[in-house]
PDB file of N, CA and C in Angstrom:
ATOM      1  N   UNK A   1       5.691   5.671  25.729  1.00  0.00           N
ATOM      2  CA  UNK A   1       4.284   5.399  25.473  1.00  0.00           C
ATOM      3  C   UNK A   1       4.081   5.321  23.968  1.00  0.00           C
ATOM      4  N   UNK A   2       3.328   4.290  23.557  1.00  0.00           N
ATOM      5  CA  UNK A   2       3.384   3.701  22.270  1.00  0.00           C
ATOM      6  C   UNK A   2       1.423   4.425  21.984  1.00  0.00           C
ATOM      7  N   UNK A   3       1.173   5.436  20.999  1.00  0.00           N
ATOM      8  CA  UNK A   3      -0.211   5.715  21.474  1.00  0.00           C
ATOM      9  C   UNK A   3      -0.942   5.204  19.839  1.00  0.00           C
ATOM     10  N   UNK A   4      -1.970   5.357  19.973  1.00  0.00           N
ATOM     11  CA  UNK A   4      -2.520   5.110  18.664  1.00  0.00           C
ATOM     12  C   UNK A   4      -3.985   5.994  18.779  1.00  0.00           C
ATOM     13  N   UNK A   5      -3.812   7.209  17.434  1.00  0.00           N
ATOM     14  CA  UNK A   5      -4.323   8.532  17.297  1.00  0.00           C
ATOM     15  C   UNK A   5      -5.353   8.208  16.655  1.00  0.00           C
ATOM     16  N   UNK A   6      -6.723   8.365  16.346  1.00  0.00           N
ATOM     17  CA  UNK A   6      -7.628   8.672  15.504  1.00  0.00           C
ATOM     18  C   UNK A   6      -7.116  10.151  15.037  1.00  0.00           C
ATOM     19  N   UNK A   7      -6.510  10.181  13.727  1.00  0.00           N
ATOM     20  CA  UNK A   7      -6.500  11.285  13.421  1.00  0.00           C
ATOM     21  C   UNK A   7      -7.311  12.671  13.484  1.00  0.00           C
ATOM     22  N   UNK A   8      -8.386  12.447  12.606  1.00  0.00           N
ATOM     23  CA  UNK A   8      -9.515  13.154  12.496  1.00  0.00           C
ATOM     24  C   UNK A   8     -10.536  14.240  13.924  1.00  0.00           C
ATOM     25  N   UNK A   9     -10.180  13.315  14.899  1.00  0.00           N
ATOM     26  CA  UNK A   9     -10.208  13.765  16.287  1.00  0.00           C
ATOM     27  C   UNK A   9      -9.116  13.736  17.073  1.00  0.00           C
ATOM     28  N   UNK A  10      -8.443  13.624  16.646  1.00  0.00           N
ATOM     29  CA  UNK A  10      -6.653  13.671  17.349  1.00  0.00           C
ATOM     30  C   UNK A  10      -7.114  12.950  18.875  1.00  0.00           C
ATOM     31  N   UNK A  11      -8.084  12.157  19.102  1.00  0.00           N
ATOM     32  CA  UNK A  11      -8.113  11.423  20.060  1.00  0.00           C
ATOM     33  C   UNK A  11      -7.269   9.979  20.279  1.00  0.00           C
ATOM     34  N   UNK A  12      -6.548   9.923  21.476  1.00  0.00           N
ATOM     35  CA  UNK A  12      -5.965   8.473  21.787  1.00  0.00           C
ATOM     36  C   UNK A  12      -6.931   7.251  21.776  1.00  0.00           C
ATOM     37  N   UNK A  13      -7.089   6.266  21.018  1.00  0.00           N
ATOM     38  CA  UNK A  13      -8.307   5.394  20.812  1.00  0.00           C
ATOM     39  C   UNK A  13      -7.662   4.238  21.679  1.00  0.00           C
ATOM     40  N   UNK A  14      -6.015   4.045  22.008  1.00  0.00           N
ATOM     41  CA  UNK A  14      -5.577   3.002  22.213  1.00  0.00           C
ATOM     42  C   UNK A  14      -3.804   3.625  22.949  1.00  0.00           C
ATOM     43  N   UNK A  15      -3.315   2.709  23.674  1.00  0.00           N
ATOM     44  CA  UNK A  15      -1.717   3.385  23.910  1.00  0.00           C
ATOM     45  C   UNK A  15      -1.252   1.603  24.768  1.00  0.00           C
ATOM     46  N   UNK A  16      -0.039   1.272  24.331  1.00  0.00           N
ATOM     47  CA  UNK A  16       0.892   0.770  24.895  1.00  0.00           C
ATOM     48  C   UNK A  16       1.778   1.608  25.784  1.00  0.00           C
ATOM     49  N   UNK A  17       2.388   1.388  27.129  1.00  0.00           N
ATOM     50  CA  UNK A  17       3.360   1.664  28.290  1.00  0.00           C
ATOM     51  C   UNK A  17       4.412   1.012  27.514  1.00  0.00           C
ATOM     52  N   UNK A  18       6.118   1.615  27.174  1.00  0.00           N
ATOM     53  CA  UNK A  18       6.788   1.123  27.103  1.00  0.00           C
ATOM     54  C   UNK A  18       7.866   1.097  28.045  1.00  0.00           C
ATOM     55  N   UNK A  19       8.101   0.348  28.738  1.00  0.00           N
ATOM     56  CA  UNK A  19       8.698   0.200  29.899  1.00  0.00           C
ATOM     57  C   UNK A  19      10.734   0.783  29.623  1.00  0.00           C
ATOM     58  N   UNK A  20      11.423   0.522  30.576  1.00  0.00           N
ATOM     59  CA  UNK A  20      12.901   0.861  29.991  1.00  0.00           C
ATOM     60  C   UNK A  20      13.239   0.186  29.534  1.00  0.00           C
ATOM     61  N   UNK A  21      12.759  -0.826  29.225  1.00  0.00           N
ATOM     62  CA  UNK A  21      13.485  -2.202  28.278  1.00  0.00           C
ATOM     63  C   UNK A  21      12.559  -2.645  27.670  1.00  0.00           C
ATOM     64  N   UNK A  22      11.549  -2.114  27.027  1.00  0.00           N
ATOM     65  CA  UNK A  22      10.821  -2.790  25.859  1.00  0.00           C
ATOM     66  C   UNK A  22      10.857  -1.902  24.385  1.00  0.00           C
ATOM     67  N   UNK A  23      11.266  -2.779  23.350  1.00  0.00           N
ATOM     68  CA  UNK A  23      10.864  -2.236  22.176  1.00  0.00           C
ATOM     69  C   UNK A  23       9.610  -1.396  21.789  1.00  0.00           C
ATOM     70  N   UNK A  24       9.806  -0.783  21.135  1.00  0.00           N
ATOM     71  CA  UNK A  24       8.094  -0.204  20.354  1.00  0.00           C
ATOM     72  C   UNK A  24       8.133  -1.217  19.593  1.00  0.00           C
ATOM     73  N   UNK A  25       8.964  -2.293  19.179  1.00  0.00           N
ATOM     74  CA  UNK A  25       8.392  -2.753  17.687  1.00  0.00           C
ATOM     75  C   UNK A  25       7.360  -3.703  18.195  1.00  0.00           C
ATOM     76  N   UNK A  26       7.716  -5.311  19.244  1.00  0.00           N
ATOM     77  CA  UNK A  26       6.519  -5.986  19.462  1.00  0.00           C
ATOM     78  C   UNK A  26       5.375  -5.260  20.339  1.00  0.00           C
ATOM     79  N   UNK A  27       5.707  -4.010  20.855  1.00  0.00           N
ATOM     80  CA  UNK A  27       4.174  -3.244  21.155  1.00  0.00           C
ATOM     81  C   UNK A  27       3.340  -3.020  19.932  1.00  0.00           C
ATOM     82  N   UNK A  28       4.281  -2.449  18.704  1.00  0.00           N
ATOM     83  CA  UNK A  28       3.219  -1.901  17.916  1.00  0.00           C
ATOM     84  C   UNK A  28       2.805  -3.173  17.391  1.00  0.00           C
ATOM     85  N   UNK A  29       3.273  -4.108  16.860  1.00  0.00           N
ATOM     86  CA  UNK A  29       2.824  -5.493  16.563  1.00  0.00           C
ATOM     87  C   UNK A  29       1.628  -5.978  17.432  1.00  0.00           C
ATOM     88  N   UNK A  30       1.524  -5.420  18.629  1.00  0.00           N
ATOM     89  CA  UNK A  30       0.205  -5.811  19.735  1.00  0.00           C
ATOM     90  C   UNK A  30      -1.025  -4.964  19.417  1.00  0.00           C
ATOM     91  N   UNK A  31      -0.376  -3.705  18.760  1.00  0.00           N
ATOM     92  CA  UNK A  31      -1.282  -3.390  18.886  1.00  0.00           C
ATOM     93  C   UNK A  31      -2.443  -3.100  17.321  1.00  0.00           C
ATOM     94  N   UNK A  32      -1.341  -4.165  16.438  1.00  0.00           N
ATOM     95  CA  UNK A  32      -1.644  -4.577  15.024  1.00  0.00           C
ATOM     96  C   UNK A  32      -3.081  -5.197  15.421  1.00  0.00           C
ATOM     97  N   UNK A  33      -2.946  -5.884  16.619  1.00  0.00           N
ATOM     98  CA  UNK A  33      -3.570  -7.599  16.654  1.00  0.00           C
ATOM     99  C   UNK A  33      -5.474  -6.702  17.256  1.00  0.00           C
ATOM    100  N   UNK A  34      -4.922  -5.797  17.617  1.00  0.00           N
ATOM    101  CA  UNK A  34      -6.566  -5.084  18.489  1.00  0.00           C
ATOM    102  C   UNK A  34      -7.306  -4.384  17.133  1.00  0.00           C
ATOM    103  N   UNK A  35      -9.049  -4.610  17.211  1.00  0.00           N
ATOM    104  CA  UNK A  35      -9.552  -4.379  16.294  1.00  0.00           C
ATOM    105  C   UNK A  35     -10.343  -2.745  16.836  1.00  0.00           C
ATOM    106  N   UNK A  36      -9.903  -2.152  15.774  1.00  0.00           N
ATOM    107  CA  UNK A  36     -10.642  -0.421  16.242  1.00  0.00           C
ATOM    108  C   UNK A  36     -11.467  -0.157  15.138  1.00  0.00           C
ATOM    109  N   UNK A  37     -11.798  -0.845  14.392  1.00  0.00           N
ATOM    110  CA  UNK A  37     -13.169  -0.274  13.667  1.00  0.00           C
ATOM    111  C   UNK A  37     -13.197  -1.318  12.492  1.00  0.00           C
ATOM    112  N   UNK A  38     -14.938  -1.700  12.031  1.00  0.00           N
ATOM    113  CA  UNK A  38     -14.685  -2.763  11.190  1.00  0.00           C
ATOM    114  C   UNK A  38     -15.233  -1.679   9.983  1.00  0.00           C
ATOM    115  N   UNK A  39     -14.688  -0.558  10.554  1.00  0.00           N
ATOM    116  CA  UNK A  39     -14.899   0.329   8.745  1.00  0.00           C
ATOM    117  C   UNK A  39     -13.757   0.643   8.426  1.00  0.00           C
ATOM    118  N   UNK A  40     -13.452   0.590   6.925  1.00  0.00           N
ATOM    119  CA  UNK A  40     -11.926   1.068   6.497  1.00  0.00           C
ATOM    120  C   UNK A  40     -11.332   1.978   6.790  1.00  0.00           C
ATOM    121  N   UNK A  41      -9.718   1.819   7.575  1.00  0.00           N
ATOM    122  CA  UNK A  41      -9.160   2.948   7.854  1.00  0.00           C
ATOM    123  C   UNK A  41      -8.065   2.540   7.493  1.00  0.00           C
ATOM    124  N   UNK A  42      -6.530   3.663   7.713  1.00  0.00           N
ATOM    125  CA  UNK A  42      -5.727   3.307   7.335  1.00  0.00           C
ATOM    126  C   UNK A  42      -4.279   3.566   7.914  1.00  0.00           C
ATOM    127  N   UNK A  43      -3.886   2.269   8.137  1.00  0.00           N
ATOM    128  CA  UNK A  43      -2.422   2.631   9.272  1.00  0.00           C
ATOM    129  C   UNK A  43      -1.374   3.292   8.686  1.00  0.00           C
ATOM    130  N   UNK A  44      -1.044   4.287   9.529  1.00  0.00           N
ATOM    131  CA  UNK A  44       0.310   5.029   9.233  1.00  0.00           C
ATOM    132  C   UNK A  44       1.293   4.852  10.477  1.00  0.00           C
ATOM    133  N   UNK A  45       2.267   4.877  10.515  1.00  0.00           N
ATOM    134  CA  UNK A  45       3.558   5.128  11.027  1.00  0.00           C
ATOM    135  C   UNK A  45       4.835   5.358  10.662  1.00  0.00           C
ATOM    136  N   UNK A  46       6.010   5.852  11.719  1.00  0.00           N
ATOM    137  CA  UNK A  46       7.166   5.494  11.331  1.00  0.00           C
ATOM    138  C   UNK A  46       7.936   4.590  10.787  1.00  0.00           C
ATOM    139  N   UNK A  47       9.396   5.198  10.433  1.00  0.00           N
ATOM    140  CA  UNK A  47       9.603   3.817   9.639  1.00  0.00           C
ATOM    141  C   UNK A  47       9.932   2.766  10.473  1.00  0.00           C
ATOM    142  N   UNK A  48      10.289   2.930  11.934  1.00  0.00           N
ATOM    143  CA  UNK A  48      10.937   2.549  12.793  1.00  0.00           C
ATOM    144  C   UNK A  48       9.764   1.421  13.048  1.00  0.00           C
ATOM    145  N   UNK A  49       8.345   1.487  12.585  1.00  0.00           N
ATOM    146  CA  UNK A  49       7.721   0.427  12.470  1.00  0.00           C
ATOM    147  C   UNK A  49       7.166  -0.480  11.324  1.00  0.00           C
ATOM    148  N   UNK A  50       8.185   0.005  10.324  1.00  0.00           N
ATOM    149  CA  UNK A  50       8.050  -0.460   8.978  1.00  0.00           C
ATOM    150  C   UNK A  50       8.755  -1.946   9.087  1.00  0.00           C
ATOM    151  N   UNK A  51       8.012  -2.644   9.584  1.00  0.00           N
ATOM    152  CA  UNK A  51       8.956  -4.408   9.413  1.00  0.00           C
ATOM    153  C   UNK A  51       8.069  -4.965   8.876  1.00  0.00           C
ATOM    154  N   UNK A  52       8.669  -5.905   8.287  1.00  0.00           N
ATOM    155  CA  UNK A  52       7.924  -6.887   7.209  1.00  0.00           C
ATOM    156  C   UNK A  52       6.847  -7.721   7.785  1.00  0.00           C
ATOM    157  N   UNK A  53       6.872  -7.915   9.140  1.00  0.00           N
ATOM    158  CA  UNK A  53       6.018  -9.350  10.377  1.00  0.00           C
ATOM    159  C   UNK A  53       4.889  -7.649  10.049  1.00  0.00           C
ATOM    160  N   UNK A  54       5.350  -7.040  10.729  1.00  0.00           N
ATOM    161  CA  UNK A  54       3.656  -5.900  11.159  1.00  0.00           C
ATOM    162  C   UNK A  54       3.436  -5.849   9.445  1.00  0.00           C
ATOM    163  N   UNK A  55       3.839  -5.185   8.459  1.00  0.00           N
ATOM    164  CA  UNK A  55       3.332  -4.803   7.153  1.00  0.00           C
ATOM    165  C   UNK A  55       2.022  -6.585   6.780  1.00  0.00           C
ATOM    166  N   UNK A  56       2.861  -7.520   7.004  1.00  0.00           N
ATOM    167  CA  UNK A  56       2.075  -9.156   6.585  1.00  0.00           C
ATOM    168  C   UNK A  56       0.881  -9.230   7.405  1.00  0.00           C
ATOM    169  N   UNK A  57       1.128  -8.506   8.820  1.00  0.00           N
ATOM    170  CA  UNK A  57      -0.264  -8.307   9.344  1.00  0.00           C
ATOM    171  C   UNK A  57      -1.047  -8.057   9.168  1.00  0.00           C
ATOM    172  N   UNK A  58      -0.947  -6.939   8.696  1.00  0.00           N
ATOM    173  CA  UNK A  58      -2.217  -5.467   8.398  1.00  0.00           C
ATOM    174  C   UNK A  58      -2.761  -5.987   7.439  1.00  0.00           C
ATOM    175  N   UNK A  59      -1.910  -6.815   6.037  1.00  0.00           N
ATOM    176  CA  UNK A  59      -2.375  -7.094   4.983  1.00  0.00           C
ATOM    177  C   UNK A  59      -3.112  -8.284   5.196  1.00  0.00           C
ATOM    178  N   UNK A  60      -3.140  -9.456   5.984  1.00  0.00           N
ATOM    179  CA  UNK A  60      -3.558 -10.313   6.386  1.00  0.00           C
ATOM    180  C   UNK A  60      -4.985 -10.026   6.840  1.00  0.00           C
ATOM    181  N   UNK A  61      -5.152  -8.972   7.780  1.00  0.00           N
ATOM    182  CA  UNK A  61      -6.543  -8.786   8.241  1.00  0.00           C
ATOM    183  C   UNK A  61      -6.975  -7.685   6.994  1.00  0.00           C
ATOM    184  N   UNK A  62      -6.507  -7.417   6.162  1.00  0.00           N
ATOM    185  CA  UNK A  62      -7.419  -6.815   4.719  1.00  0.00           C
ATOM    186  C   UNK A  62      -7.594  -5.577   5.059  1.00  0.00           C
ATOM    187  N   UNK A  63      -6.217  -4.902   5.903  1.00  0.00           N
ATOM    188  CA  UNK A  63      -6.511  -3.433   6.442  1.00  0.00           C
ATOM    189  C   UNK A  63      -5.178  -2.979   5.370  1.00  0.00           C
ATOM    190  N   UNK A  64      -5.322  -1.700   5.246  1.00  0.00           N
ATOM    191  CA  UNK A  64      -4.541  -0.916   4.164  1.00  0.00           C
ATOM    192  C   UNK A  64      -3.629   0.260   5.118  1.00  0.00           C
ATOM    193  N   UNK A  65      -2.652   0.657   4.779  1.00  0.00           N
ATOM    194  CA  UNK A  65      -1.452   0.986   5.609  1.00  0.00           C
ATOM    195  C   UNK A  65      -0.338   2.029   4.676  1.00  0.00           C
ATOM    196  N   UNK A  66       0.252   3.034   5.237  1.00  0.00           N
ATOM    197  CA  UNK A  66       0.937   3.550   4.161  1.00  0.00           C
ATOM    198  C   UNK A  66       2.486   3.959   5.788  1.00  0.00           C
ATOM    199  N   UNK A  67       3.459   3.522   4.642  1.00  0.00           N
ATOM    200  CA  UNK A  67       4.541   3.204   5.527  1.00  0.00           C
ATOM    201  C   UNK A  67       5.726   3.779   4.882  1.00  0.00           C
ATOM    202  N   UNK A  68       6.331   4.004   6.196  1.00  0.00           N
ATOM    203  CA  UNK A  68       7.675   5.345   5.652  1.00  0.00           C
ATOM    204  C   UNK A  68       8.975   3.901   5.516  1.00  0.00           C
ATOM    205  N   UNK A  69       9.738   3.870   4.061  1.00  0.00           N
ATOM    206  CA  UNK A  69      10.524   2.620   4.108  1.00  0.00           C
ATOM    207  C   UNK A  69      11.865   4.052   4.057  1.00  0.00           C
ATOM    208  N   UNK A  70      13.119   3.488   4.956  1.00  0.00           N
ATOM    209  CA  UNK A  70      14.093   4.341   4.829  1.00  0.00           C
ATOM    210  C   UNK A  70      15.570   3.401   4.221  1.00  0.00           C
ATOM    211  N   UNK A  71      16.460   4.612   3.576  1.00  0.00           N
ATOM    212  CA  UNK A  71      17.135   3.489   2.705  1.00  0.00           C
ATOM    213  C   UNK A  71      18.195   2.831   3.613  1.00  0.00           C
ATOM    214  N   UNK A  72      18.048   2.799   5.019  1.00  0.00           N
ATOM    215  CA  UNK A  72      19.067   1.391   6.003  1.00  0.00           C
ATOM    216  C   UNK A  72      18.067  -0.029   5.515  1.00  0.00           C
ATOM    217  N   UNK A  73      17.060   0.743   5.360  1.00  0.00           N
ATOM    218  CA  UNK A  73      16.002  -0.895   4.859  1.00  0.00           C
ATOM    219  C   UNK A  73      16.217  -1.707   3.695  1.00  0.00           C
ATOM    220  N   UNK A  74      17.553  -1.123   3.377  1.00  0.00           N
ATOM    221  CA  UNK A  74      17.819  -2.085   2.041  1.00  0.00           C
ATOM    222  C   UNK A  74      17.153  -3.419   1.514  1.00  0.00           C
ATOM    223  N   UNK A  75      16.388  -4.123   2.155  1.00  0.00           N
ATOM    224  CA  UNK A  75      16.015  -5.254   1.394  1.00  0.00           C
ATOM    225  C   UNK A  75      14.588  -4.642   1.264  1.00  0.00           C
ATOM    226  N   UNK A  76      13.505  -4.584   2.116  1.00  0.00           N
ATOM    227  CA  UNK A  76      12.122  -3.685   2.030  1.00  0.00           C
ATOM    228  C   UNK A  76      12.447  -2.817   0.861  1.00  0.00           C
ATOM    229  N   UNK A  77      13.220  -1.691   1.262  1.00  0.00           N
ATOM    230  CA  UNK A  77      13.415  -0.703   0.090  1.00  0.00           C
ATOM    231  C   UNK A  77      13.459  -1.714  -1.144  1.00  0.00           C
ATOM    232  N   UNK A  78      14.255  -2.212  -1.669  1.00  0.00           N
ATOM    233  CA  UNK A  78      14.360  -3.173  -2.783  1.00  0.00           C
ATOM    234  C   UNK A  78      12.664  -3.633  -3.348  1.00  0.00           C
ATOM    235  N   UNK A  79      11.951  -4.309  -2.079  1.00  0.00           N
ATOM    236  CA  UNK A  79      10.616  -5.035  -2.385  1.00  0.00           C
ATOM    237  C   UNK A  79       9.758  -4.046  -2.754  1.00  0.00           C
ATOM    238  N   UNK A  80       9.912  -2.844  -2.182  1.00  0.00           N
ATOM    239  CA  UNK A  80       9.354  -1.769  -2.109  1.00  0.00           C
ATOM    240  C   UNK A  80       9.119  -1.224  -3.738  1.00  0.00           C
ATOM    241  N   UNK A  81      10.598  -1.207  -4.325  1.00  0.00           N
ATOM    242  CA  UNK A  81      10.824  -0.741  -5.309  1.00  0.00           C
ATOM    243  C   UNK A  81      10.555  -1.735  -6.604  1.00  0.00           C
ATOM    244  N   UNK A  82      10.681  -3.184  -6.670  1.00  0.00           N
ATOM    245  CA  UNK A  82      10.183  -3.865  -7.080  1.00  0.00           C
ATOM    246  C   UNK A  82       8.603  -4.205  -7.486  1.00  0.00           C
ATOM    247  N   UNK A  83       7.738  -3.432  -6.191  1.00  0.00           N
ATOM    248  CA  UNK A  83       6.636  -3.990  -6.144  1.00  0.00           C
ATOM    249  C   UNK A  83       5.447  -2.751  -7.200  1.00  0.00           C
ATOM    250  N   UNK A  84       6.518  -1.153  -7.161  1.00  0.00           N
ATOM    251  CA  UNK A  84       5.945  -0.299  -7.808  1.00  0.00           C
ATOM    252  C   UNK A  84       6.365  -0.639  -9.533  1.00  0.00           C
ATOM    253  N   UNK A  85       7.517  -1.087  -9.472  1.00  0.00           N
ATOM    254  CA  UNK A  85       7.824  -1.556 -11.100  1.00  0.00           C
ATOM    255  C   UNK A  85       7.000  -2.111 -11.641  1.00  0.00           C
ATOM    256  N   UNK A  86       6.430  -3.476 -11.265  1.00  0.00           N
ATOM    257  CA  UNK A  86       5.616  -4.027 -11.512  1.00  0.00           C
ATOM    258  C   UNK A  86       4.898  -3.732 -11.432  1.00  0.00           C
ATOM    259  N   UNK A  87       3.945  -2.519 -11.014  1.00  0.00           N
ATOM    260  CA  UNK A  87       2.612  -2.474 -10.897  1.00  0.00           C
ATOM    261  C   UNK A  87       2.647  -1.471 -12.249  1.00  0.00           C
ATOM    262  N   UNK A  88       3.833  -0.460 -12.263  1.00  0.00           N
ATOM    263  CA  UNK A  88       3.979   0.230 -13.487  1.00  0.00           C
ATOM    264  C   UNK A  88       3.834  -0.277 -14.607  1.00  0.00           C
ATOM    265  N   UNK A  89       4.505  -1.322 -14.458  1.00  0.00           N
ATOM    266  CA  UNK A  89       4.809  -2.385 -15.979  1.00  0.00           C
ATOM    267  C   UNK A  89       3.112  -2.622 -16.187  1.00  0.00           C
ATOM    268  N   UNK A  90       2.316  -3.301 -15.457  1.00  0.00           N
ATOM    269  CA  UNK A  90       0.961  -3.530 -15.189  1.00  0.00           C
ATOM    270  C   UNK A  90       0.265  -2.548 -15.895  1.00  0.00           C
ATOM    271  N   UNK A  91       0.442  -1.255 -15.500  1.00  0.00           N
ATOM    272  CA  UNK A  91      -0.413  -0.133 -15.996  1.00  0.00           C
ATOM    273  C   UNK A  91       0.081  -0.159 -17.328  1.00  0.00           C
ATOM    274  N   UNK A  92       1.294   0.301 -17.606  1.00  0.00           N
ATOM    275  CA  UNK A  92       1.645   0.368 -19.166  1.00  0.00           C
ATOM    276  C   UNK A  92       1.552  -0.403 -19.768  1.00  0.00           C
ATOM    277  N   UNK A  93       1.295  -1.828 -19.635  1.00  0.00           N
ATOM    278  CA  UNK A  93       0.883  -3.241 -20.371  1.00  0.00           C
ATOM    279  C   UNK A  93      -1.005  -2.375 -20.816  1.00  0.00           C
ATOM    280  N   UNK A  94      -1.202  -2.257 -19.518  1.00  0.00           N
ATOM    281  CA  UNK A  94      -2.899  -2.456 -20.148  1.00  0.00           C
ATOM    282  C   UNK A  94      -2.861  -1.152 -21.221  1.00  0.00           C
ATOM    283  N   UNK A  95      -2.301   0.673 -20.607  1.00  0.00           N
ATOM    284  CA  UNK A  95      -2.548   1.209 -21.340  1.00  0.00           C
ATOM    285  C   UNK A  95      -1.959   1.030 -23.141  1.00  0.00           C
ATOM    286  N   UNK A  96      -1.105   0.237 -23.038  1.00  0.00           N
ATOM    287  CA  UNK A  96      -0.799  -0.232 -24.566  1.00  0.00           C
ATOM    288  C   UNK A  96      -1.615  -1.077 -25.234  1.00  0.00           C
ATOM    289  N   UNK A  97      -2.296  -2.109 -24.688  1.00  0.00           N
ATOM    290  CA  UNK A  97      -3.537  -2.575 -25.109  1.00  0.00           C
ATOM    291  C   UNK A  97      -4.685  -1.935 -25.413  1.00  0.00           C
ATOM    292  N   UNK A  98      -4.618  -1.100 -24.636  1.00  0.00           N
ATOM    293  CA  UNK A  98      -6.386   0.121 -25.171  1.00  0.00           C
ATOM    294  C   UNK A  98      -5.712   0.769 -25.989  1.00  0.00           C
ATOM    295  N   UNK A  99      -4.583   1.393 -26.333  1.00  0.00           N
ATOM    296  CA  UNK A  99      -4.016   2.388 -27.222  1.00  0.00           C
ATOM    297  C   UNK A  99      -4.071   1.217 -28.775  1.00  0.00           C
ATOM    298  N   UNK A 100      -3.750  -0.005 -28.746  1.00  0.00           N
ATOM    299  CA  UNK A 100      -3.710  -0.945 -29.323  1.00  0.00           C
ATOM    300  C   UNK A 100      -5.342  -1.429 -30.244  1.00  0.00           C
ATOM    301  N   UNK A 101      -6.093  -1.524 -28.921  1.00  0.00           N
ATOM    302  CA  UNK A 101      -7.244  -1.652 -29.591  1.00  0.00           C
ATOM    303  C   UNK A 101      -8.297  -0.620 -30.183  1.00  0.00           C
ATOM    304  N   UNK A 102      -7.617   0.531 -29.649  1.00  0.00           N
ATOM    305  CA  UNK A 102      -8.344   1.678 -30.310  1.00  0.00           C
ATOM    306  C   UNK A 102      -7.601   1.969 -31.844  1.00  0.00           C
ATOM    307  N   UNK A 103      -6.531   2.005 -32.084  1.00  0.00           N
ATOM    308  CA  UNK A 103      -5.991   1.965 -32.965  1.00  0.00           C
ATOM    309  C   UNK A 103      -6.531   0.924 -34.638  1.00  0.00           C
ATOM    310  N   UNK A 104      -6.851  -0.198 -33.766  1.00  0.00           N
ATOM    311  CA  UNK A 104      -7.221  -1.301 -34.858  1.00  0.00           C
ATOM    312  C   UNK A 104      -8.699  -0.853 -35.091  1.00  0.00           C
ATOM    313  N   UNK A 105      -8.982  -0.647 -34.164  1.00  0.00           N
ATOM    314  CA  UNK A 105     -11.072  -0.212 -34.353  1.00  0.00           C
ATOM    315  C   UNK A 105     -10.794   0.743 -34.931  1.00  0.00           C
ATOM    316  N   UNK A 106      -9.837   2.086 -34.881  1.00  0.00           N
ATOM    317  CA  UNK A 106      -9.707   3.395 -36.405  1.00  0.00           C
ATOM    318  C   UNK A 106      -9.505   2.833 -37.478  1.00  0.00           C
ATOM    319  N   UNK A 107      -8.485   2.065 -37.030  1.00  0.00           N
ATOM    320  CA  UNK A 107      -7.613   1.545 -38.810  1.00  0.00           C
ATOM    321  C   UNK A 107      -8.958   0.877 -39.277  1.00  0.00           C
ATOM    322  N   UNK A 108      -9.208  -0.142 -38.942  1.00  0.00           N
ATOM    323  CA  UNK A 108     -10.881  -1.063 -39.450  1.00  0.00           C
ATOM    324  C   UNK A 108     -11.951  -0.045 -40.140  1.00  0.00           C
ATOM    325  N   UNK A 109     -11.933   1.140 -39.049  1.00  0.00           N
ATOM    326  CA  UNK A 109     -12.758   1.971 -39.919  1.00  0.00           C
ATOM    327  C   UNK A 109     -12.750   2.772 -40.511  1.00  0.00           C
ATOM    328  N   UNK A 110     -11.556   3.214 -40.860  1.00  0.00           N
ATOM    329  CA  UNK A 110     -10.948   3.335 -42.290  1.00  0.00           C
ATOM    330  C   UNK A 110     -10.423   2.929 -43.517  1.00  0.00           C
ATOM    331  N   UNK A 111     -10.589   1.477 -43.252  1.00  0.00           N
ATOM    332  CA  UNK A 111     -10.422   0.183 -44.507  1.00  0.00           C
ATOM    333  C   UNK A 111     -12.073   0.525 -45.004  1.00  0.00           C
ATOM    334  N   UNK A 112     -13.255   0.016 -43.803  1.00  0.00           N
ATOM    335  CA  UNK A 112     -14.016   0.256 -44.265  1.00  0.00           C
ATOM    336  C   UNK A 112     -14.781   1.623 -45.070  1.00  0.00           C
ATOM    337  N   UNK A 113     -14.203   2.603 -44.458  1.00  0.00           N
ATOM    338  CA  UNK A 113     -14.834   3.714 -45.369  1.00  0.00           C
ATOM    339  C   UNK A 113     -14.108   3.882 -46.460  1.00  0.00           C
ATOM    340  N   UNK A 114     -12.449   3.207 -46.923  1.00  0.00           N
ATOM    341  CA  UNK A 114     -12.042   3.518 -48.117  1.00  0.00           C
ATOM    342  C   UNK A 114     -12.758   2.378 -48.775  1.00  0.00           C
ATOM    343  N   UNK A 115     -13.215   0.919 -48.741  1.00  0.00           N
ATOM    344  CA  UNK A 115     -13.684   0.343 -49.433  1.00  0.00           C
ATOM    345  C   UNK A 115     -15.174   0.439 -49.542  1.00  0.00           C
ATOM    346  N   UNK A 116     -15.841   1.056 -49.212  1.00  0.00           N
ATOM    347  CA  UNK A 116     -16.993   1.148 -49.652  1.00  0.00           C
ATOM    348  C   UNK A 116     -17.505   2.366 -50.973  1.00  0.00           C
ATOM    349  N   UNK A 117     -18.260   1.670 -51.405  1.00  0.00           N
ATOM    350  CA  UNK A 117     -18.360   2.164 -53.091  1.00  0.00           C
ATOM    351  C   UNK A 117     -19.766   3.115 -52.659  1.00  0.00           C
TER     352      UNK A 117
END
């Protein structure tokens, strides 16, 4: 049984039957596709449902998701790790620019207070 928890009330909101021969993965993918609230929430699972088709989903319908990547996932892991670099690089780009422009607005106003008579 494939279930899907409202945390907060530890209530079952939703559940797939998985039979002796069906995956959890295209269940949980089914049950990507069902809409349970048009207020923001946020999917969690195993990693065992960490695939790239369900992750393109969630992001597709503009829902937010936090996902266990394990290192057999070698290529995910990789994107994974790629995708925080860059966002790092991102942050330290901007914070060097404010450190940058605060710097020139001191220095400026200290040209100006040494040149003024």
């Amino acid at each position: 049984m494939l279930n899907v928890v409202e945390t907060a009330s530890k209530i079952v909101i939703a559940h797939r039957e998985l039979g002796a021969k069906k995956s959890e993965i295209p269940e949980f993918q089914k049950v990507l596709e069902m809409e349970f609230s048009d207020k923001p929430f946020l999917y969690t699972f195993d990693a065992l449902n960490t695939q790239v088709e369900s992750l393109n989903g969630i992001e597709a319908k503009g829902k937010r998701y936090l996902a266990k990547v394990k290192g057999n996932q070698k290529t995910l892991l990789k994107q994974v790790h790629q995708a925080f670099e860059e966002e790092s690089a991102k942050e330290n780009n901007t914070i060097l620019e404010e450190k940058d422009k605060r710097e020139s607005i001191e220095g400026n106003k200290w040209v100006k207070e040494r040149l003024s008579f």
